[in-house]
C-alpha atoms as a PDB file:
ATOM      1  CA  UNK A   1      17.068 134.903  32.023  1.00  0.00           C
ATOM      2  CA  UNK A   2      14.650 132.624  31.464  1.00  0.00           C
ATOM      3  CA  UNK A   3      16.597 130.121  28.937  1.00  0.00           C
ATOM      4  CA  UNK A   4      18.968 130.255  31.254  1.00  0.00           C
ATOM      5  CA  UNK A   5      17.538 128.486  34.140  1.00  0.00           C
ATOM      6  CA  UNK A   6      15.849 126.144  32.046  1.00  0.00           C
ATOM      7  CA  UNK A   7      19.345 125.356  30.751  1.00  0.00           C
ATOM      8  CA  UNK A   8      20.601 125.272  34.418  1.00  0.00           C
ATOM      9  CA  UNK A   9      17.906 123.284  35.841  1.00  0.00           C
ATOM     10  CA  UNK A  10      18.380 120.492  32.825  1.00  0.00           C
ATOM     11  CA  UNK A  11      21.930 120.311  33.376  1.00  0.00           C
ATOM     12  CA  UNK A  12      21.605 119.914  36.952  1.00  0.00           C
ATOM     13  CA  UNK A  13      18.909 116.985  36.720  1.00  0.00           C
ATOM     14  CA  UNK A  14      20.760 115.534  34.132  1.00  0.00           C
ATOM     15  CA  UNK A  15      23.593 115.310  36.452  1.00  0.00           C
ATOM     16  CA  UNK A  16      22.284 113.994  39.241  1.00  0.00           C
ATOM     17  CA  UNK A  17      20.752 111.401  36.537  1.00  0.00           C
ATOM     18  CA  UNK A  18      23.844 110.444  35.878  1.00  0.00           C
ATOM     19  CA  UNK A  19      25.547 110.480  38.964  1.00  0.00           C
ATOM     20  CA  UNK A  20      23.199 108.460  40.610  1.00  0.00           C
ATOM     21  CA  UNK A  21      22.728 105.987  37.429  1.00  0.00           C
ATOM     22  CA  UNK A  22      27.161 105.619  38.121  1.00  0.00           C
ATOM     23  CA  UNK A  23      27.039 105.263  41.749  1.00  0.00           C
ATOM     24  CA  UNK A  24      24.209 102.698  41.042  1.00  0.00           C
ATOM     25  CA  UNK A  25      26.474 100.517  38.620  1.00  0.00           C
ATOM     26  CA  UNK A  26      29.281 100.885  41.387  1.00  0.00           C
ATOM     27  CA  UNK A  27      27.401  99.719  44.093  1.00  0.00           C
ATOM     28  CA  UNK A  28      25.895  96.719  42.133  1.00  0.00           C
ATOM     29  CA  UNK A  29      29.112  95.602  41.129  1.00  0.00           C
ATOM     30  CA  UNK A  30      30.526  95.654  44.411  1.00  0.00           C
ATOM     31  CA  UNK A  31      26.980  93.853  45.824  1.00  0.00           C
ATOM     32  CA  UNK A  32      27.466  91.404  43.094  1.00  0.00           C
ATOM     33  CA  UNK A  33      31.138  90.408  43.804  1.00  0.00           C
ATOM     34  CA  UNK A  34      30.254  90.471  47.673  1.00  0.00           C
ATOM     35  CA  UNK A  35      27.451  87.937  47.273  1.00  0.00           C
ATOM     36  CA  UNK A  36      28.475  85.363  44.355  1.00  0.00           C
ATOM     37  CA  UNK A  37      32.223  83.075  45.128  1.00  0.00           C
ATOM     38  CA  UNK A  38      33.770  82.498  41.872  1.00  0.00           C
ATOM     39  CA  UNK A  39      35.348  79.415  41.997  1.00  0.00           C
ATOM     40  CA  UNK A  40      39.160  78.890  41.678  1.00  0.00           C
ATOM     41  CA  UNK A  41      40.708  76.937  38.920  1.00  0.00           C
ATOM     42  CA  UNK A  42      41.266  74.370  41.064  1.00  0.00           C
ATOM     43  CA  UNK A  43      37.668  73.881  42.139  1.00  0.00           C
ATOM     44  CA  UNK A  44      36.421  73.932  38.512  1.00  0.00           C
ATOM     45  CA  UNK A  45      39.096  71.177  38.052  1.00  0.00           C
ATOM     46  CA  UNK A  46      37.925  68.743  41.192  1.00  0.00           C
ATOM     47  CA  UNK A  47      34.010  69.135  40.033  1.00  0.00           C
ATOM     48  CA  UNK A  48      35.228  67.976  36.480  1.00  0.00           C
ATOM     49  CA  UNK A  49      36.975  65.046  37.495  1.00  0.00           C
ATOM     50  CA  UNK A  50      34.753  63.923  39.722  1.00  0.00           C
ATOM     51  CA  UNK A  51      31.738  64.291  36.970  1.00  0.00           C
ATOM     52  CA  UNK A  52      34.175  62.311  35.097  1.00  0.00           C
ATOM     53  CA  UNK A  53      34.719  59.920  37.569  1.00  0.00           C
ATOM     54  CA  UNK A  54      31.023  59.159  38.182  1.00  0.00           C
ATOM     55  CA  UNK A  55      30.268  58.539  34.318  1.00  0.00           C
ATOM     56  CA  UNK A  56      33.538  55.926  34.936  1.00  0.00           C
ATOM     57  CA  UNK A  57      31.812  54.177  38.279  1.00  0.00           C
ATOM     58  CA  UNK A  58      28.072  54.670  36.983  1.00  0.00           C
ATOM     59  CA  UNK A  59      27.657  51.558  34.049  1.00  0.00           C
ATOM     60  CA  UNK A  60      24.008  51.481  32.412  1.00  0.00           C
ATOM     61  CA  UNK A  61      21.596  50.197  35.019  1.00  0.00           C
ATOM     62  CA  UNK A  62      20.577  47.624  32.154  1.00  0.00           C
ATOM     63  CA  UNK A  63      17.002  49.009  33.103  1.00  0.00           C
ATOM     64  CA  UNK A  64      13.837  48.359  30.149  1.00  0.00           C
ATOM     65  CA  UNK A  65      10.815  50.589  31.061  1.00  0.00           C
ATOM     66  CA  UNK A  66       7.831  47.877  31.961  1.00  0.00           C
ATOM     67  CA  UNK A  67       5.158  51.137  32.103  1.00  0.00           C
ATOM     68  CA  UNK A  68       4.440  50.005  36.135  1.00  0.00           C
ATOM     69  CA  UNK A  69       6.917  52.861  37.494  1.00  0.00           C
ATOM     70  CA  UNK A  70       5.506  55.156  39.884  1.00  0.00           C
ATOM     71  CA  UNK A  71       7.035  57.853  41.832  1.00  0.00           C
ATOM     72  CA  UNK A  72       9.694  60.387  40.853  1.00  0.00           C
ATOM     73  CA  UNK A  73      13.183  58.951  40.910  1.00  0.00           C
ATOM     74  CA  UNK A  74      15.912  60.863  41.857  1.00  0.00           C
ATOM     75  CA  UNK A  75      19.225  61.147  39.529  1.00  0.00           C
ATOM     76  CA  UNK A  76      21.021  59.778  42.344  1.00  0.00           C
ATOM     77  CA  UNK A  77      18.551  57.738  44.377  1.00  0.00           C
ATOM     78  CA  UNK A  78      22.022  55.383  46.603  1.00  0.00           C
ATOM     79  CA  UNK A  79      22.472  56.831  50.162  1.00  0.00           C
ATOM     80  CA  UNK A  80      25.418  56.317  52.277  1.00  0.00           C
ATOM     81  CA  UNK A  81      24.733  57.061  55.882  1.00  0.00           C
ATOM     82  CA  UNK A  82      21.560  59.775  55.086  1.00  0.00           C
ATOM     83  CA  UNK A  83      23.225  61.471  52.467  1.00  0.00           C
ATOM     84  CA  UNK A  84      23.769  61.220  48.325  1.00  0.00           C
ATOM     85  CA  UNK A  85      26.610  58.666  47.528  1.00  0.00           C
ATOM     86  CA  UNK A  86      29.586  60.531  46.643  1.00  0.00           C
ATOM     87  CA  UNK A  87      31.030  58.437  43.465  1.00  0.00           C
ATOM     88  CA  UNK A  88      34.473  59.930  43.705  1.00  0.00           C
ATOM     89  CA  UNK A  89      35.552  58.530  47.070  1.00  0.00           C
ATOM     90  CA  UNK A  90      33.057  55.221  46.666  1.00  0.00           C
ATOM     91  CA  UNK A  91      35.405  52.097  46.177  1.00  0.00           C
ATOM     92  CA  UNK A  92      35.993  48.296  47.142  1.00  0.00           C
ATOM     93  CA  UNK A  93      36.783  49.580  51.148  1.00  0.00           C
ATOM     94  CA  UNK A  94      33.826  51.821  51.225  1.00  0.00           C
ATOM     95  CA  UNK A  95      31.539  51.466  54.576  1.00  0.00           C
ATOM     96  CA  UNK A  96      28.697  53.139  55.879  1.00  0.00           C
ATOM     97  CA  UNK A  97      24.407  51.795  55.694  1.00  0.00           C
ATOM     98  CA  UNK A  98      23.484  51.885  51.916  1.00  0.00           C
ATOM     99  CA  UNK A  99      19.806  52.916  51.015  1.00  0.00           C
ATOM    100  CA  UNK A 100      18.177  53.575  47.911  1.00  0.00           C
ATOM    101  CA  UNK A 101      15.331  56.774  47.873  1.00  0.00           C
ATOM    102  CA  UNK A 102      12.475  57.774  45.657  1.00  0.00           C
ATOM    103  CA  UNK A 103      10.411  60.720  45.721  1.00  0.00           C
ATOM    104  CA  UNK A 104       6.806  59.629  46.378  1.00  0.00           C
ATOM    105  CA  UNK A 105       4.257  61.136  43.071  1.00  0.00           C
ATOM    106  CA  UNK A 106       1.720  63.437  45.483  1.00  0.00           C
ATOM    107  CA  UNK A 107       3.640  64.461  48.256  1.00  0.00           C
ATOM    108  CA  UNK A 108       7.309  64.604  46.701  1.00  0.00           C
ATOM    109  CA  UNK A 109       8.457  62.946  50.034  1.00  0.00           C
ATOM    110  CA  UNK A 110      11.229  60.826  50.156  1.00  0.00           C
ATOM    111  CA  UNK A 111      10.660  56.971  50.900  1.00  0.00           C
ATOM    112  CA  UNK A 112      13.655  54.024  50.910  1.00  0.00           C
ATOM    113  CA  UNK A 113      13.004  51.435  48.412  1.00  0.00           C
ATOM    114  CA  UNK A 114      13.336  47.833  49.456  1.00  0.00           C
ATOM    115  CA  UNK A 115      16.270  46.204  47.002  1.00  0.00           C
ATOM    116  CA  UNK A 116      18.496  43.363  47.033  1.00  0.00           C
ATOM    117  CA  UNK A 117      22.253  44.032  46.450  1.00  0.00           C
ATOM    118  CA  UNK A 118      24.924  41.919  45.163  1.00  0.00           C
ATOM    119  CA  UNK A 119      28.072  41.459  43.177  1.00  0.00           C
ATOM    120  CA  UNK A 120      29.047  40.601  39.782  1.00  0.00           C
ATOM    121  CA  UNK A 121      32.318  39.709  38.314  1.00  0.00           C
ATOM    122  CA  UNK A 122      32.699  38.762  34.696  1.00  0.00           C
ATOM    123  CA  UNK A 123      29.576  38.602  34.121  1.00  0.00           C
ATOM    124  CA  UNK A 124      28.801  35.949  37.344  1.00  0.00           C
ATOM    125  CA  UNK A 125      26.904  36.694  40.138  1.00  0.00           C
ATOM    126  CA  UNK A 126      29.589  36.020  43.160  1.00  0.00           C
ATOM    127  CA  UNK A 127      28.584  34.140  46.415  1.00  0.00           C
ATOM    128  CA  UNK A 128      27.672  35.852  49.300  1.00  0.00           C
ATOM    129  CA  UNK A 129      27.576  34.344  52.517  1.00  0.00           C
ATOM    130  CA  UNK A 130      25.020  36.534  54.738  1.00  0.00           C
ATOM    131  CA  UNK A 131      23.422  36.917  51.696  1.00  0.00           C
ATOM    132  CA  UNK A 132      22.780  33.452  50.664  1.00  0.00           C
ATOM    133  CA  UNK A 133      18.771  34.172  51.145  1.00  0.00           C
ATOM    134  CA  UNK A 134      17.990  37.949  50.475  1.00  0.00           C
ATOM    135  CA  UNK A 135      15.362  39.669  52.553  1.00  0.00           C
ATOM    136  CA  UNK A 136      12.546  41.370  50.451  1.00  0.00           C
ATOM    137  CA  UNK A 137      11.895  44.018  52.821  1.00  0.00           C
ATOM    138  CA  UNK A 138      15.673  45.000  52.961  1.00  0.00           C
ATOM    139  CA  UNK A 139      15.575  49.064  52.810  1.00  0.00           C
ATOM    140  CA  UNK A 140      19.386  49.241  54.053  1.00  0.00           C
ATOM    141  CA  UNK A 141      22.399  47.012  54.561  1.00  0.00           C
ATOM    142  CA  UNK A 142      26.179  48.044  55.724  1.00  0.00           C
ATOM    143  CA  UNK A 143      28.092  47.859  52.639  1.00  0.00           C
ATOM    144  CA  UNK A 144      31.048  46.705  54.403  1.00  0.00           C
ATOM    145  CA  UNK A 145      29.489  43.060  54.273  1.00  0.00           C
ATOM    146  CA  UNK A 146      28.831  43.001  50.771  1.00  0.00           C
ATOM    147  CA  UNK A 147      32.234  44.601  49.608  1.00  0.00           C
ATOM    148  CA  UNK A 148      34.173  42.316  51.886  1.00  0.00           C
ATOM    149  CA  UNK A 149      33.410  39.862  49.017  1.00  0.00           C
ATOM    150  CA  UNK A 150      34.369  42.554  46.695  1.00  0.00           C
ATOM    151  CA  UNK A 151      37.490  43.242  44.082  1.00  0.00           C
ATOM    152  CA  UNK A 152      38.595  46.146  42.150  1.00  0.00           C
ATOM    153  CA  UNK A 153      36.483  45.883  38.354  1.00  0.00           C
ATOM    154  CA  UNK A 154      33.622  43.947  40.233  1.00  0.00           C
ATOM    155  CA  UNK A 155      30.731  45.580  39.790  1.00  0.00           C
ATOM    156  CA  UNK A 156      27.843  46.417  42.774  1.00  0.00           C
ATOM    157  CA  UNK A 157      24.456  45.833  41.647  1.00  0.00           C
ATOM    158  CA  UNK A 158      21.428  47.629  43.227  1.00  0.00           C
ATOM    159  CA  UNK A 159      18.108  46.191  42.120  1.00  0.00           C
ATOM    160  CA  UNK A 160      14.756  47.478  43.419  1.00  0.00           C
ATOM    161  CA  UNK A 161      12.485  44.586  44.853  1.00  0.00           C
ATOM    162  CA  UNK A 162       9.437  45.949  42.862  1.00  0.00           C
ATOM    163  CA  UNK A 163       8.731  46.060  39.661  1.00  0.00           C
ATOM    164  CA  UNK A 164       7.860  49.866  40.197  1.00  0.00           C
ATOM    165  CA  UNK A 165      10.683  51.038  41.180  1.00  0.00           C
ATOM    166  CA  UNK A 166      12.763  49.915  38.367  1.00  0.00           C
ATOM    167  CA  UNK A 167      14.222  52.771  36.937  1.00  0.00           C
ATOM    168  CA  UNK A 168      16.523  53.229  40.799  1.00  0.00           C
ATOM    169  CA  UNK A 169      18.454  49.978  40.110  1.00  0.00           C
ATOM    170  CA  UNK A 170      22.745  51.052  39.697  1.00  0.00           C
ATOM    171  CA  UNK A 171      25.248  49.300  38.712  1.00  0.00           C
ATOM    172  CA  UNK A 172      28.665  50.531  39.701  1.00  0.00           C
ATOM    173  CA  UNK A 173      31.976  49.696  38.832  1.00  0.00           C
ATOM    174  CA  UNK A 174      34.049  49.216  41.733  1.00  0.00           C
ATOM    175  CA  UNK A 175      37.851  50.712  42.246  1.00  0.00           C
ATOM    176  CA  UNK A 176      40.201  50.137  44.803  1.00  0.00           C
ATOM    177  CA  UNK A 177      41.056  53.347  45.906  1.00  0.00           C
ATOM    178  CA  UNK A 178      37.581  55.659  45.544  1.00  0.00           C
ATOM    179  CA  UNK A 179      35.378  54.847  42.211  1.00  0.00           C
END
């Protein structure tokens, strides 16, 4: 009689041991479907052409490291209107107030860079008029009256005022209908 309820009582623990250790695998998989989106084919697709689109508008920022950089900047340091310049709907007709951010070193804050803007087109700087004497404090300008002077293959150059903030200068190819 003994054996037998040892036998018994391991064969009920083991299962509830494996009930539970089922119901558990259920439950997770149905927690981890609930809480992660997979995305659609067609969302993988839009995300890979616009990655491809920004290594299109994005040119090197002819940049050469001087060693008097300071701050942390950001992969993406253009604003339009407050937020991260999209590169896949940036083109010639693009509007909005263009800043460019860095990340300060001991706070991590983010602080607008003073930088003059202007165009290039085979290899020429073109002629701006309400830009004919750039500001050194400029920190934002509407694109609008930069890319007025603007055609499709121009490029838009970004350049940071001081020598520290170097490595935010873009250049960016420019496209008629979004970059």
């Amino acid at each position: 009689m003994k054996h037998f309820k040892k036998t018994l009582l391991l064969l009920t623990l083991l299962t509830l041991i494996i009930g539970s250790r089922t119901s558990a695998q259920d439950s997770s998989r149905k927690s981890a479907h609930h809480y992660f989106k997979f995305a659609s084919a067609e969302e993988v697709m839009q995300q890979i052409r616009a990655k491809q689109r920004e290594k299109e508008v994005v040119l090197d920022n002819e940049y050469k490291s001087t060693g008097y950089e300071q701050g942390v900047f950001l992969s993406n340091p253009l604003m339009l209107d407050g937020k991260p310049l999209e590169y896949s709907v940036f083109g010639v007709r693009s509007k909005g107030e263009l800043t460019l951010a860095k990340a300060t070193t001991i706070t991590g804050q983010t602080i607008q860079i003073p930088f003059h803007v202007y165009l290039r087109r085979n290899g020429n700087k073109v002629f701006i008029l309400s830009k004919v004497k750039p500001d050194s404090k400029q920190t934002k300008i509407e694109l609008s009256k930069v890319l007025e002077y603007a055609k499709p293959g121009d490029q838009l150059i970004i350049e940071p005022v001081n020598k520290e903030d170097g490595p935010a200068k873009r250049i960016l190819k420019l496209f008629e209908n979004g970059c």
